[in-house]
Protein backbone atom coordinates (compact mmCIF):
# COMPACT_ATOMS: atom_id res chain seq x y z
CA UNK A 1 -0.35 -13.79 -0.93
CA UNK A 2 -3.18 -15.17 1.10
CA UNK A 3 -1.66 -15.41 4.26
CA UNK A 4 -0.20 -11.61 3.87
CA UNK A 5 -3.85 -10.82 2.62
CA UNK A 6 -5.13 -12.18 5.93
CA UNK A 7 -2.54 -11.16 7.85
CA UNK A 8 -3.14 -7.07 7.11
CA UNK A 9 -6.82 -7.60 8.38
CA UNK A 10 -5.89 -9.46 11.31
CA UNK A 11 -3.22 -7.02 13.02
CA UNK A 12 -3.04 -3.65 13.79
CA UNK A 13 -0.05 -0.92 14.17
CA UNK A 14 3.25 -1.65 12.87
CA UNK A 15 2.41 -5.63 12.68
CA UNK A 16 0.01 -4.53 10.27
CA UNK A 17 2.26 -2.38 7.89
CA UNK A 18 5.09 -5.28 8.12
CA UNK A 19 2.06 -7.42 6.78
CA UNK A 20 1.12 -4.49 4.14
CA UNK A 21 4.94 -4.25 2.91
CA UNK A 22 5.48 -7.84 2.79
CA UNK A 23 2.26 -8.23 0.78
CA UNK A 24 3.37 -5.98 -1.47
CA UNK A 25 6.67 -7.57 -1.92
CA UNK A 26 5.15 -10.62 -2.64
CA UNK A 27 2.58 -9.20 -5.34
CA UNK A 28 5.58 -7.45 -6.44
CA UNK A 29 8.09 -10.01 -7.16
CA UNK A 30 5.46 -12.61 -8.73
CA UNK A 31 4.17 -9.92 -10.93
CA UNK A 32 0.94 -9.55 -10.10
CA UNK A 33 1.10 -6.25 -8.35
CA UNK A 34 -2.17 -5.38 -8.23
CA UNK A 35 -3.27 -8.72 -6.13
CA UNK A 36 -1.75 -5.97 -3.14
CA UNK A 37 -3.81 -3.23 -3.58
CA UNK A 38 -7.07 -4.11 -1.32
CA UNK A 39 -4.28 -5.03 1.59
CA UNK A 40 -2.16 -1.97 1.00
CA UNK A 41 -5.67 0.28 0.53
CA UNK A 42 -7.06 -1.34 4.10
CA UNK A 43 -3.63 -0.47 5.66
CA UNK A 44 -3.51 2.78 4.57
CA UNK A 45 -6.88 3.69 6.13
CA UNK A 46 -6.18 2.31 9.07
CA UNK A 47 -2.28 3.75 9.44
CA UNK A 48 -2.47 7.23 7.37
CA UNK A 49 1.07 8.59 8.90
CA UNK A 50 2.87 5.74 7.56
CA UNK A 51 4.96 7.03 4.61
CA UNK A 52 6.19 3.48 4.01
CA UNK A 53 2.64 2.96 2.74
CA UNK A 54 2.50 5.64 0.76
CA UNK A 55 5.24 5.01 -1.08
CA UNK A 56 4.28 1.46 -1.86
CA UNK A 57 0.90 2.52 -3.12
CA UNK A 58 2.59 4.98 -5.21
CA UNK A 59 4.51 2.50 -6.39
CA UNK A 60 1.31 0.05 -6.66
CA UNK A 61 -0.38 2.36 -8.12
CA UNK A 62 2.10 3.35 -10.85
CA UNK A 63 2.99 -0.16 -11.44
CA UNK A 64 -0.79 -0.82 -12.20
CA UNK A 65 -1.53 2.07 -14.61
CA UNK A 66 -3.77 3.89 -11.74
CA UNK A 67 -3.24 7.41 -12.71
CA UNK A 68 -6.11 8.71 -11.09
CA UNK A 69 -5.17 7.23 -7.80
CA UNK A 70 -1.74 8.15 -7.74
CA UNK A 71 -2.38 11.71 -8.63
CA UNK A 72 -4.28 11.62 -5.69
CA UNK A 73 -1.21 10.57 -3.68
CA UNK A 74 0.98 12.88 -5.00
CA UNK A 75 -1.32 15.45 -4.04
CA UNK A 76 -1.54 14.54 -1.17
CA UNK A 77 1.92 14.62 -0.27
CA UNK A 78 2.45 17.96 -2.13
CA UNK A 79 0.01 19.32 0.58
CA UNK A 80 2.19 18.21 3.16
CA UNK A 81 5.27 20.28 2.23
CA UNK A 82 5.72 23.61 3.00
């Protein structure tokens, strides 16, 4: 989890959300979700267009008991349809 940790600060552009995912994979499969959320969070500022994100922070978030946080996200994305 480190190394993905690290990794998400270090790179940039898709490198970065590959890092981002595979953080959250990792988090995900040891069952300790919420160790993702400051790498997923940092991605997600820095890459806002990536749905992939989204949808694992949704996920993160929903996972974690975050309701205020992914109300936000929903939101979010209900602005975005038309």
């Amino acid at each position: 989890l480190k190394v993905c940790g690290r990794l998400v600060a270090l790179t940039a552009d898709s490198a970065q959300v590959d890092a981002a995912l595979g953080l959250w994979q990792a988090a995900s499969t040891l069952g300790r979700p919420d160790d993702a959320r400051k790498g997923l969070e940092h991605a997600r500022r820095k890459q806002p267009e990536e749905r992939r994100l989204v949808d694992a922070l949704a996920a993160l978030y929903e996972a974690t008991g975050a309701r205020r946080e992914l109300a936000g996200i929903w939101l979010e994305l209900a602005e975005g349809t038309e």
